[in-house]
C-alpha atoms as a PDB file:
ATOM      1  CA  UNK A   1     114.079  35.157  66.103  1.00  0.00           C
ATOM      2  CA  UNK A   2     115.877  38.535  67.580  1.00  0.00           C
ATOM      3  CA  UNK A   3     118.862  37.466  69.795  1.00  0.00           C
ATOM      4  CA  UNK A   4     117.667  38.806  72.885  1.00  0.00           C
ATOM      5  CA  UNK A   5     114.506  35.919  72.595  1.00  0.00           C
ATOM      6  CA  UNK A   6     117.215  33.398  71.902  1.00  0.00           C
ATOM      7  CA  UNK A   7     118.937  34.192  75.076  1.00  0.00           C
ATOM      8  CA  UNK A   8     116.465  33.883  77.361  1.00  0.00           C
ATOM      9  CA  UNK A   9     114.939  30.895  75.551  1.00  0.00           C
ATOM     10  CA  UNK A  10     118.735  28.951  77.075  1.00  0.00           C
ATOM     11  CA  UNK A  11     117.808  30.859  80.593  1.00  0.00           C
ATOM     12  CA  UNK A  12     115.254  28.347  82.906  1.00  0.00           C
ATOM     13  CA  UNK A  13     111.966  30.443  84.015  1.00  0.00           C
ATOM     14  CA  UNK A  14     113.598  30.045  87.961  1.00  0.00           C
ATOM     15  CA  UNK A  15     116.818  32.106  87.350  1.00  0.00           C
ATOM     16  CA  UNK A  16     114.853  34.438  85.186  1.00  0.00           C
ATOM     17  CA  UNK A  17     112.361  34.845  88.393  1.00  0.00           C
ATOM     18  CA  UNK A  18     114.685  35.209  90.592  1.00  0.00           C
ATOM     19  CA  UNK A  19     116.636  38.076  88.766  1.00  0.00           C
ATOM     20  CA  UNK A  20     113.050  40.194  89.425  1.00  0.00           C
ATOM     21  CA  UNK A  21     112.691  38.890  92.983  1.00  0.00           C
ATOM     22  CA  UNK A  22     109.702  36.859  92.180  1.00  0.00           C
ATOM     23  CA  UNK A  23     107.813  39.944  91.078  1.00  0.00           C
ATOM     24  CA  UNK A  24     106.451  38.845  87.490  1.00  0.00           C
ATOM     25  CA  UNK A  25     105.524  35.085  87.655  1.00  0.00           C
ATOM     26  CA  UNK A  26     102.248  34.147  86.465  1.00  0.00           C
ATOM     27  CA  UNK A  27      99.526  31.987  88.726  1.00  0.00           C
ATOM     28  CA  UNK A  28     101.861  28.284  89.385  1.00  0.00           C
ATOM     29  CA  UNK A  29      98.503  27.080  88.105  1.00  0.00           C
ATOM     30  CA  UNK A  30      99.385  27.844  84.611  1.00  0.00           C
ATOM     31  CA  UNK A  31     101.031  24.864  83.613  1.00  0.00           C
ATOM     32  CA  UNK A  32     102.876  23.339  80.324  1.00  0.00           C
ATOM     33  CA  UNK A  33     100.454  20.439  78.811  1.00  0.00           C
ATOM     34  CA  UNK A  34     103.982  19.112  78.178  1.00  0.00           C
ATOM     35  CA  UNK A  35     106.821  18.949  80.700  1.00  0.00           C
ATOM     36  CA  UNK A  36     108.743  19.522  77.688  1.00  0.00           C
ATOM     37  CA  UNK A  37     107.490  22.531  76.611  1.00  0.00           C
ATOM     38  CA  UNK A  38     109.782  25.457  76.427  1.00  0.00           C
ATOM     39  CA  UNK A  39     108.912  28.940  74.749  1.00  0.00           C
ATOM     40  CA  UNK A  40     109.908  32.590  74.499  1.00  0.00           C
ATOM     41  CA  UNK A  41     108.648  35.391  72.529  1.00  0.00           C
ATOM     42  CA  UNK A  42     106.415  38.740  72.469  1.00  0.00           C
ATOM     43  CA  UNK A  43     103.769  38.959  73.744  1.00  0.00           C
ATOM     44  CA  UNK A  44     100.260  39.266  71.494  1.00  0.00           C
ATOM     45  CA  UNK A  45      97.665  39.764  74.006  1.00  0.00           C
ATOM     46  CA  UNK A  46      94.284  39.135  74.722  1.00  0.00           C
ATOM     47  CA  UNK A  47      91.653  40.539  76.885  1.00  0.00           C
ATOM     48  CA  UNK A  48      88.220  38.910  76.852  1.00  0.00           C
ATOM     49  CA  UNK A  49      85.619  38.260  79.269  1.00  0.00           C
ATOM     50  CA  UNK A  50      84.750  34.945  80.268  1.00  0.00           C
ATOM     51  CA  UNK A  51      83.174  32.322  77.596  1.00  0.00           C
ATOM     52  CA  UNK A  52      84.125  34.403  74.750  1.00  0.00           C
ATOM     53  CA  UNK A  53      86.705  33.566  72.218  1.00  0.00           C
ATOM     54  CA  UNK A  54      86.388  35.509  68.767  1.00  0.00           C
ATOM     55  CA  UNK A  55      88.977  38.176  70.182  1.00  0.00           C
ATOM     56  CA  UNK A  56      91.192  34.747  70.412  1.00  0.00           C
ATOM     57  CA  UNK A  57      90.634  34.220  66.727  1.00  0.00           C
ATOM     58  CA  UNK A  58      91.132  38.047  66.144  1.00  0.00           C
ATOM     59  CA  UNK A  59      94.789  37.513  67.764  1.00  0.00           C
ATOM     60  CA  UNK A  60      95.917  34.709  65.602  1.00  0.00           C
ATOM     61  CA  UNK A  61      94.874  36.788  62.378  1.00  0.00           C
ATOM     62  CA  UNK A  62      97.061  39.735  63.544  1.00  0.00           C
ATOM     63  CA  UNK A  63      99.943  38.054  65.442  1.00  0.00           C
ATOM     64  CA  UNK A  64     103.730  37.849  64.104  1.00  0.00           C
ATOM     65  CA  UNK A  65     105.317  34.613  63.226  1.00  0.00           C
ATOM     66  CA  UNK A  66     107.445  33.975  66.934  1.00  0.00           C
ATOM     67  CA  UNK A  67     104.449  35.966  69.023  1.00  0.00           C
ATOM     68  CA  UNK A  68     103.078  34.181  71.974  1.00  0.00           C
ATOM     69  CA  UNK A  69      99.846  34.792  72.483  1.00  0.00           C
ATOM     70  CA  UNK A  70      98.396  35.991  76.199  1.00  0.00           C
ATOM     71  CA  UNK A  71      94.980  35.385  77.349  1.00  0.00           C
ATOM     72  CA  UNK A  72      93.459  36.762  79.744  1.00  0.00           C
ATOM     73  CA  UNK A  73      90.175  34.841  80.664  1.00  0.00           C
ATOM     74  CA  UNK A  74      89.660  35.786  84.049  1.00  0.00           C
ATOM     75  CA  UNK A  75      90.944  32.001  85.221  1.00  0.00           C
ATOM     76  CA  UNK A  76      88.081  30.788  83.779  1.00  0.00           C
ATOM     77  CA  UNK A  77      88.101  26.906  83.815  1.00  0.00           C
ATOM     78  CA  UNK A  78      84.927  25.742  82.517  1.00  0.00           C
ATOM     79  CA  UNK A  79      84.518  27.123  79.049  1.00  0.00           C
ATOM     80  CA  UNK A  80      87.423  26.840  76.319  1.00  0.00           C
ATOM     81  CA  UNK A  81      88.839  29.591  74.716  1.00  0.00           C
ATOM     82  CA  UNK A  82      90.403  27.111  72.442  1.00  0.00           C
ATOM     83  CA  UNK A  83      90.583  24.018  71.039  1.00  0.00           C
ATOM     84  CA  UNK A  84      92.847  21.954  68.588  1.00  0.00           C
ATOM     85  CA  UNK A  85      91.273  23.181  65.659  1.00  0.00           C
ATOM     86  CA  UNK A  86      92.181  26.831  66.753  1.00  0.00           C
ATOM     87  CA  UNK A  87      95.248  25.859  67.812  1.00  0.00           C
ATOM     88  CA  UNK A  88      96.298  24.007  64.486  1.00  0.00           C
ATOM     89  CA  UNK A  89      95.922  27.261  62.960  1.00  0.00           C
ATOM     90  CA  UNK A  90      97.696  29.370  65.111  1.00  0.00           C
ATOM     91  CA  UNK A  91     101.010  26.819  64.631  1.00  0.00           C
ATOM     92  CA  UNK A  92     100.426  27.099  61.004  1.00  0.00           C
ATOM     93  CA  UNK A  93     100.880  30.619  60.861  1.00  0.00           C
ATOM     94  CA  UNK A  94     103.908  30.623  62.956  1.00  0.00           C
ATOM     95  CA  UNK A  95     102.528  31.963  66.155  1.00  0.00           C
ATOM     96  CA  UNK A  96     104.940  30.383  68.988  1.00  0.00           C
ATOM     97  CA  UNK A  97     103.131  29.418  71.693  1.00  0.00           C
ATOM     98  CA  UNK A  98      99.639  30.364  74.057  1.00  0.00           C
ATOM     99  CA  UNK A  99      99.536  31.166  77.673  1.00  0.00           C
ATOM    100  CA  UNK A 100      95.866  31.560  78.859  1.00  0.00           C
ATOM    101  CA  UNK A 101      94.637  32.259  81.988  1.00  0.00           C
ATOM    102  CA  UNK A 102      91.887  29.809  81.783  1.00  0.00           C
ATOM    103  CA  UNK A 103      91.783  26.256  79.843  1.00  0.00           C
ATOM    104  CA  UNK A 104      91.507  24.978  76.488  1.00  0.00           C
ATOM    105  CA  UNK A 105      89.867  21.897  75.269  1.00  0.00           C
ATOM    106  CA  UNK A 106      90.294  18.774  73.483  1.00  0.00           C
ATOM    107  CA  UNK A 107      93.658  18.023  74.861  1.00  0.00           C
ATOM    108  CA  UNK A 108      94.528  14.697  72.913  1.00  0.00           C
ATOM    109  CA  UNK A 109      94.464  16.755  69.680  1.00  0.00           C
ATOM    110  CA  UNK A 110      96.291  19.588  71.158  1.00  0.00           C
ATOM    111  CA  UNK A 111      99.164  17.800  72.580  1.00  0.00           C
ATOM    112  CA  UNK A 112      99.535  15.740  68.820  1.00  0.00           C
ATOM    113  CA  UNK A 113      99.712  18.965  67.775  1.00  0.00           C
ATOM    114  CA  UNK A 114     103.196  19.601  70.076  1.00  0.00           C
ATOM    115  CA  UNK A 115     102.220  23.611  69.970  1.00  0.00           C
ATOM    116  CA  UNK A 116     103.117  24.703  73.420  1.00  0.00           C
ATOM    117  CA  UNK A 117     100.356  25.869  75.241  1.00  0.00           C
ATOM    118  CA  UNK A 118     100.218  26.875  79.117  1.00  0.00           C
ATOM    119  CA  UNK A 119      96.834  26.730  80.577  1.00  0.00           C
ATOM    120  CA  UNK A 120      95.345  26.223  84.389  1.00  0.00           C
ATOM    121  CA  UNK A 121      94.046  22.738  82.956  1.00  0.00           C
ATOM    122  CA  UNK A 122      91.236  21.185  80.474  1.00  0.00           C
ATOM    123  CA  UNK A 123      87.081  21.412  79.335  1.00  0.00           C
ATOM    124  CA  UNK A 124      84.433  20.035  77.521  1.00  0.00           C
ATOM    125  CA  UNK A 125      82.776  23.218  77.219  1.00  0.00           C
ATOM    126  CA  UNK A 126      83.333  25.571  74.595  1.00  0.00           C
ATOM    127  CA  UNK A 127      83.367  29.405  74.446  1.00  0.00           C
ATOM    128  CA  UNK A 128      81.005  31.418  72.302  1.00  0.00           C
ATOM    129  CA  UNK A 129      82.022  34.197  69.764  1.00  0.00           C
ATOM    130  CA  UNK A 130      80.125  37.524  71.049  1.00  0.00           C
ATOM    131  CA  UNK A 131      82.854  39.758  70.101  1.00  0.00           C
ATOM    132  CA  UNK A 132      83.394  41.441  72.849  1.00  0.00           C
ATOM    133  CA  UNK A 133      87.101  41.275  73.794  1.00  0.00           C
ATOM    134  CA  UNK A 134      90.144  43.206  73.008  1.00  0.00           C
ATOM    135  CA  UNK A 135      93.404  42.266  71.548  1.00  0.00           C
ATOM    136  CA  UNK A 136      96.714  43.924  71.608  1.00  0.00           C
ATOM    137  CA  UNK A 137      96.149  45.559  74.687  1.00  0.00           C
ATOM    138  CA  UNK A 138      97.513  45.863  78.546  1.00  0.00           C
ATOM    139  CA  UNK A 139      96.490  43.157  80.365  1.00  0.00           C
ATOM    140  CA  UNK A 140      96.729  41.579  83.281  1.00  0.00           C
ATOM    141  CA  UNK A 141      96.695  37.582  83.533  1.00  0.00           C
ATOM    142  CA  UNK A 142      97.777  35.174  85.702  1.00  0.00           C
ATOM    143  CA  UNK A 143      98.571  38.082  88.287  1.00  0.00           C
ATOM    144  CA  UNK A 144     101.048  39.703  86.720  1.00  0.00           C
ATOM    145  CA  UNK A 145     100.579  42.798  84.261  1.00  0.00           C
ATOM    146  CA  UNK A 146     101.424  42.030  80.295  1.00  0.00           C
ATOM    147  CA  UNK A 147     102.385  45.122  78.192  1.00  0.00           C
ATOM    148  CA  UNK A 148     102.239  43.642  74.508  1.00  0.00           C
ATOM    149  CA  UNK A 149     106.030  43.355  73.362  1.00  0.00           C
ATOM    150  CA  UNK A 150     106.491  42.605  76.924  1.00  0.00           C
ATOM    151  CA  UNK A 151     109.477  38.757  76.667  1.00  0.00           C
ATOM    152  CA  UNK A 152     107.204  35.789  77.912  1.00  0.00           C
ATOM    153  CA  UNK A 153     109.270  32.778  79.168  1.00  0.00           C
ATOM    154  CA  UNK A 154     107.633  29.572  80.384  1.00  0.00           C
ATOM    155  CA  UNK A 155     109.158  26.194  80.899  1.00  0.00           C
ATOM    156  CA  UNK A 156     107.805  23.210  82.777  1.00  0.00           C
ATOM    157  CA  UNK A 157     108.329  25.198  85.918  1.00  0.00           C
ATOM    158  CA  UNK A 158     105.872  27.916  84.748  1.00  0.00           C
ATOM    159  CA  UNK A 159     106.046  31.265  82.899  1.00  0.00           C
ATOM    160  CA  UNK A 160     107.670  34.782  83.869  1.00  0.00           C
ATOM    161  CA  UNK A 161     107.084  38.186  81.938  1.00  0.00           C
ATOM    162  CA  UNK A 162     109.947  40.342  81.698  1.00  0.00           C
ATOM    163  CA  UNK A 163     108.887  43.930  81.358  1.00  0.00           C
ATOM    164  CA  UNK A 164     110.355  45.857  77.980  1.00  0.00           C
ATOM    165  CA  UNK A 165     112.062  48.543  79.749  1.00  0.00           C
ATOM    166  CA  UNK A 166     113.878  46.412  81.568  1.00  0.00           C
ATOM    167  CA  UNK A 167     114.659  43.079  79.101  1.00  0.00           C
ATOM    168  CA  UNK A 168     118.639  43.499  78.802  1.00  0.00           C
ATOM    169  CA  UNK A 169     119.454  44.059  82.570  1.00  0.00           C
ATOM    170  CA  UNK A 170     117.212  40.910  83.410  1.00  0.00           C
ATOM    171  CA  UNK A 171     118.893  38.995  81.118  1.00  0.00           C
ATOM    172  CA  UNK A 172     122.021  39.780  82.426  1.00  0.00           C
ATOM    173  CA  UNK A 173     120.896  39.022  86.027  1.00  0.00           C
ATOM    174  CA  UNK A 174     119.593  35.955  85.033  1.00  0.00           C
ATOM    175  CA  UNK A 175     122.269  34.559  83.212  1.00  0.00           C
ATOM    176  CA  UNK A 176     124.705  35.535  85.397  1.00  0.00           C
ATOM    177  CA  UNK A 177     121.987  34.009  88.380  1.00  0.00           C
ATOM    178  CA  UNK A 178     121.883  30.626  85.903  1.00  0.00           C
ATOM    179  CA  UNK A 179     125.548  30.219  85.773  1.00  0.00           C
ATOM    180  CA  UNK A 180     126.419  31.160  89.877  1.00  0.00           C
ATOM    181  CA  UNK A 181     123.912  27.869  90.053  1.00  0.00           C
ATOM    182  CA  UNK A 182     125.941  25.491  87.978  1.00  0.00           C
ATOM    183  CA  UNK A 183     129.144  26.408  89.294  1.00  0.00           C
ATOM    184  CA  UNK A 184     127.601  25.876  93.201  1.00  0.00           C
ATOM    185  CA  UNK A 185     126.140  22.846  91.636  1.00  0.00           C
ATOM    186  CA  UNK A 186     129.091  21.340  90.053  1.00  0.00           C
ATOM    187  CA  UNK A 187     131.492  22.407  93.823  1.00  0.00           C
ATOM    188  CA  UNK A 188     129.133  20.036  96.153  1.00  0.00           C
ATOM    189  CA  UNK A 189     127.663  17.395  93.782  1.00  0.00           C
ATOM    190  CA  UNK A 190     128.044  14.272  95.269  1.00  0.00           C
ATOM    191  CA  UNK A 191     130.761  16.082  97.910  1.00  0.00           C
ATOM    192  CA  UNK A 192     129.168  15.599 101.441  1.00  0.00           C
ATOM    193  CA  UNK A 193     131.893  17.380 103.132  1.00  0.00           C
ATOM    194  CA  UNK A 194     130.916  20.233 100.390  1.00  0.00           C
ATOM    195  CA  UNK A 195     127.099  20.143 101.107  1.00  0.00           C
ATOM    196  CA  UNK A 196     127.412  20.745 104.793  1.00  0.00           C
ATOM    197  CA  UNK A 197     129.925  23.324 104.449  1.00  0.00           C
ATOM    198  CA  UNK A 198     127.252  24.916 102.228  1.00  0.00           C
ATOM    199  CA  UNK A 199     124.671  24.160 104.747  1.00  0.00           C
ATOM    200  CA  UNK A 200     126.600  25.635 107.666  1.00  0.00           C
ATOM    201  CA  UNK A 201     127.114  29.019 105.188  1.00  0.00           C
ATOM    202  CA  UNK A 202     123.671  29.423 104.558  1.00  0.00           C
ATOM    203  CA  UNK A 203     122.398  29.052 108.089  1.00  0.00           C
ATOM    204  CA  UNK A 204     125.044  31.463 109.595  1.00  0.00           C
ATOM    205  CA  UNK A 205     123.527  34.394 107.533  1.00  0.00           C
END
């Protein structure tokens, strides 16, 4: 795993988001399965229209070991782009997470699994394989625009995409953003006369 993944895999998605103003968080829909769930990596995109999934397939044959695969399904929630079975493979050959813009199916498998996947939910209904997507390719899901390579973050709080160009200097704001918190933290816990002093600060601005 390169260093600069490793970093912001310690960083939470909220200082990271914060260190680009908000600017590159995917829909709050997109949720862990797991609270637990933590991930960071490339992105390996995918662009496919809705109720297709053989460009998914496509992806997991051509992603690194450590790539997190993007999906962009147009928010689609009532037919799968995945499933367990899928899934299982895609852990097997390394791949280090999903984030889809649409849902996935058979969730009990897919949590046993404990592959972190981000989705806007669950279906019964599964895709079809018409061929007709694109992988490796610009993309836009969850609102935000994915350049593959692009760092994906996502945590229980939800996922962030930090733009190539610009990966060391957000790092940098966001540990620096991560550690201003814990020291602000650590000055009023459990301090009253701290907290309204605090208070008082922030509404005289």
């Amino acid at each position: 795993m390169e260093n600069i993944i490793k970093e912001f895999l310690s960083v939470p998605t909220t200082c990271i988001s914060d260190a680009m103003d908000g600017l590159n968080n995917f829909h709050p829909a997109i949720k862990p399965l797991k609270e637990e769930y933590k991930v960071a990596g490339r992105a390996f995109t995918v662009k496919i229209p809705v109720g297709e999934n053989l460009s998914v397939l496509e992806a997991i044959s051509k992603a690194k070991p450590g790539d997190i695969l993007v999906v962009d399904a147009k928010g689609d929630q009532y037919r799968a782009i995945a499933g367990d079975f899928v899934l299982g493979m895609a852990q097997t050959l390394g791949i280090g997470g999903l984030v889809v813009d649409g849902v996935i199916r058979d969730i009990v498998g897919v949590k046993a699994l404990k592959f972190p996947v981000f989705s806007r939910g669950t279906t019964v209904a599964a895709s079809s394989k018409a061929g007709v997507g694109e992988v490796n390719v610009p993309i836009s899901c969850g609102g935000v625009p994915v350049i593959p390579g692009d760092i994906i973050v996502g945590d229980a709080d939800g996922v962030v995409v930090i733009p190539q160009a610009m990966e060391q200097e957000i790092l940098l704001k966001s540990i620096e953003k991560m550690k201003k918190d814990e020291i602000r933290e650590a000055s009023i816990s459990g301090n009253p006369v701290a907290i309204r002093k605090h208070l008082n600060q922030l509404l005289s601005r």
